[in-house]
Protein backbone atom coordinates (compact mmCIF):
# COMPACT_ATOMS: atom_id res chain seq x y z
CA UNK A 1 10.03 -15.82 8.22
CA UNK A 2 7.48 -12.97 7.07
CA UNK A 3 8.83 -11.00 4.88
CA UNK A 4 6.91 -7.74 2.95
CA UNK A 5 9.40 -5.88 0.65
CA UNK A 6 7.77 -2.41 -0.78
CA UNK A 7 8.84 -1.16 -4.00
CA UNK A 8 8.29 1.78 -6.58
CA UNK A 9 7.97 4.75 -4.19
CA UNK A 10 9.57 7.93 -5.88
CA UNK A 11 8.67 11.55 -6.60
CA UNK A 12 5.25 12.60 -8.50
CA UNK A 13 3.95 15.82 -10.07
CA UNK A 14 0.38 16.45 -8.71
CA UNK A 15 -1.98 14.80 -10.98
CA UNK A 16 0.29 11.88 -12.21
CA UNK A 17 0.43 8.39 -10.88
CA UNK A 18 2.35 5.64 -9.48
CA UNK A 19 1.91 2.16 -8.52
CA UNK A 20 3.34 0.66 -5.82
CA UNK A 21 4.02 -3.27 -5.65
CA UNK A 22 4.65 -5.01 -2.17
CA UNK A 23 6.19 -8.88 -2.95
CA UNK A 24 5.77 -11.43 -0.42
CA UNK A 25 7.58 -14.53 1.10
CA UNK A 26 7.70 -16.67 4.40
CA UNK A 27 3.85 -17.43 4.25
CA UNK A 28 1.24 -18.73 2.31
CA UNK A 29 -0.02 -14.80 0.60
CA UNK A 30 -3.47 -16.14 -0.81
CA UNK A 31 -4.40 -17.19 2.95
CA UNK A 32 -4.02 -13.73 4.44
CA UNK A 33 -5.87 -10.30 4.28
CA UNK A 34 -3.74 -7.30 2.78
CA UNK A 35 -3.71 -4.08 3.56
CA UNK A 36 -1.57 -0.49 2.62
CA UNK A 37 -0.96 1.80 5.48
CA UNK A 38 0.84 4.74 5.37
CA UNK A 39 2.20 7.66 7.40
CA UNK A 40 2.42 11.37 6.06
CA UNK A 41 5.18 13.68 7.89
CA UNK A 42 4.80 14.68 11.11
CA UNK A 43 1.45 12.59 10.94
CA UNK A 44 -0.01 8.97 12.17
CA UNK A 45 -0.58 6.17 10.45
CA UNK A 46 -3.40 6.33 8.10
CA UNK A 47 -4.57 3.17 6.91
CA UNK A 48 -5.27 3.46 2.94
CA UNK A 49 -6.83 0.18 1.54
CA UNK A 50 -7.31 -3.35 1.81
CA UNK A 51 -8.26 -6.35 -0.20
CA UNK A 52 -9.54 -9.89 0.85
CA UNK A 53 -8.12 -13.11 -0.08
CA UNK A 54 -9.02 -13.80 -3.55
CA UNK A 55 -9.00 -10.09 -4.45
CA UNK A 56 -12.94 -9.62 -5.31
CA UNK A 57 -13.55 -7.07 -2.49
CA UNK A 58 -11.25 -4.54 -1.74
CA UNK A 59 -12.04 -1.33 0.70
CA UNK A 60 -10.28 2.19 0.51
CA UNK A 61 -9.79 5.39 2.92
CA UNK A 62 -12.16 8.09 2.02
CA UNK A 63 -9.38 10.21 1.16
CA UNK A 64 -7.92 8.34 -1.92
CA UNK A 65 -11.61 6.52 -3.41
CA UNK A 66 -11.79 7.01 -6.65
CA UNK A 67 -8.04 7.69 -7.18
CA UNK A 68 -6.36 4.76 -5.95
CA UNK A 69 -6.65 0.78 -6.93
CA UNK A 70 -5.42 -1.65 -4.91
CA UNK A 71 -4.68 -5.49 -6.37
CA UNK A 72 -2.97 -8.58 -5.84
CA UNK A 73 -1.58 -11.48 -7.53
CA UNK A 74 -1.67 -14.43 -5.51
CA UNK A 75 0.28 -16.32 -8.52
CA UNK A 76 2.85 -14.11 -7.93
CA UNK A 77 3.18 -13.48 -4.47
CA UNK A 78 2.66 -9.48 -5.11
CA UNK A 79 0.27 -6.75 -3.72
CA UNK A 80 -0.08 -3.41 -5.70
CA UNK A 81 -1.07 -0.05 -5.25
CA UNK A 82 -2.33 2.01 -8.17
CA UNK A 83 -1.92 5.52 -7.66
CA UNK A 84 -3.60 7.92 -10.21
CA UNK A 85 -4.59 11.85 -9.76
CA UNK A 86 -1.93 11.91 -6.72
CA UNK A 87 -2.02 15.39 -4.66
CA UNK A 88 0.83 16.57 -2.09
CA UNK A 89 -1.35 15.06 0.64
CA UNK A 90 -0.44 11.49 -0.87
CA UNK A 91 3.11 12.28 0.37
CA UNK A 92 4.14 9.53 2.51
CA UNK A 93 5.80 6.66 3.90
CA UNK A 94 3.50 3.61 2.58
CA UNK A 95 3.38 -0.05 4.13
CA UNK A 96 1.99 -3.13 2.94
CA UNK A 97 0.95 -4.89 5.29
CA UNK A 98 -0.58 -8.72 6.10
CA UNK A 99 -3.20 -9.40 8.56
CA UNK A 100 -3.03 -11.98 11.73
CA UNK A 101 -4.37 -15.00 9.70
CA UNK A 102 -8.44 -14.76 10.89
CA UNK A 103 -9.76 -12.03 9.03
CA UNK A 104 -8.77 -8.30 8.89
CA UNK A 105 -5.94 -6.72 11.27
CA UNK A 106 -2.27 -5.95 10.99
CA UNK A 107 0.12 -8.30 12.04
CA UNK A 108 3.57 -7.83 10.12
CA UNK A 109 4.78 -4.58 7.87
CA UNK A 110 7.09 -3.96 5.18
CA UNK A 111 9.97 -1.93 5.59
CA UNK A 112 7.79 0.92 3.46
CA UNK A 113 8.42 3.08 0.40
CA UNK A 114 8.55 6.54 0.32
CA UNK A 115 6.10 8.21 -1.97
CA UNK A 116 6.70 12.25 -2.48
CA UNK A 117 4.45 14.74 -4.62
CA UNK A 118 5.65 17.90 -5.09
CA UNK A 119 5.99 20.34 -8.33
């Protein structure tokens, strides 16, 4: 059974950071394609980054290059999401997610963690 459990949402200033860690069971992690997607209020879902299997190439959204770093430790079975410079537009509901076994996509989701920047 796939599982994708999000932790260390919370509440940021703007300008400070957080880092988000996604831990995964039920499948074999270094076989699959990761991604983070999130969803702002009121909003649809924006994907945010993704990383290939070994972690060597990893693709972001325009709107958080340069700010955000996305990892993974196969070792451990754990995604992150480094979060630096955050801005009240970051506010959101974020998802790791795992792709459909071939390549990039979204098949499964966490449950999310909510991420709020405010002053």
């Amino acid at each position: 059974q796939v599982q994708l459990v999000e932790s260390g949402g919370g509440y940021a200033q703007p300008g400070g950071s957080l880092r988000l860690s996604c831990r995964a069971s039920g499948f074999t992690f270094s076989n699959y394609y990761m991604s983070w997607v999130r969803q702002a209020p009121g909003k649809g879902l924006e994907w945010v980054s993704g990383i290939n299997l070994d972690g060597q190439k990893k693709y972001y959204a325009g709107s958080v290059k340069g700010r955000f770093t996305m990892s993974r430790s196969n070792d451990h079975n754990t995604l992150y999401l480094q979060m630096n410079n955050v801005t009240a537009e970051d506010t959101a509901l974020y998802y790791c997610a795992r792709g459909p076994g071939t390549g990039w996509g979204i098949k499964y989701w966490g449950q999310g963690t909510q991420v709020t920047v405010s002053t």
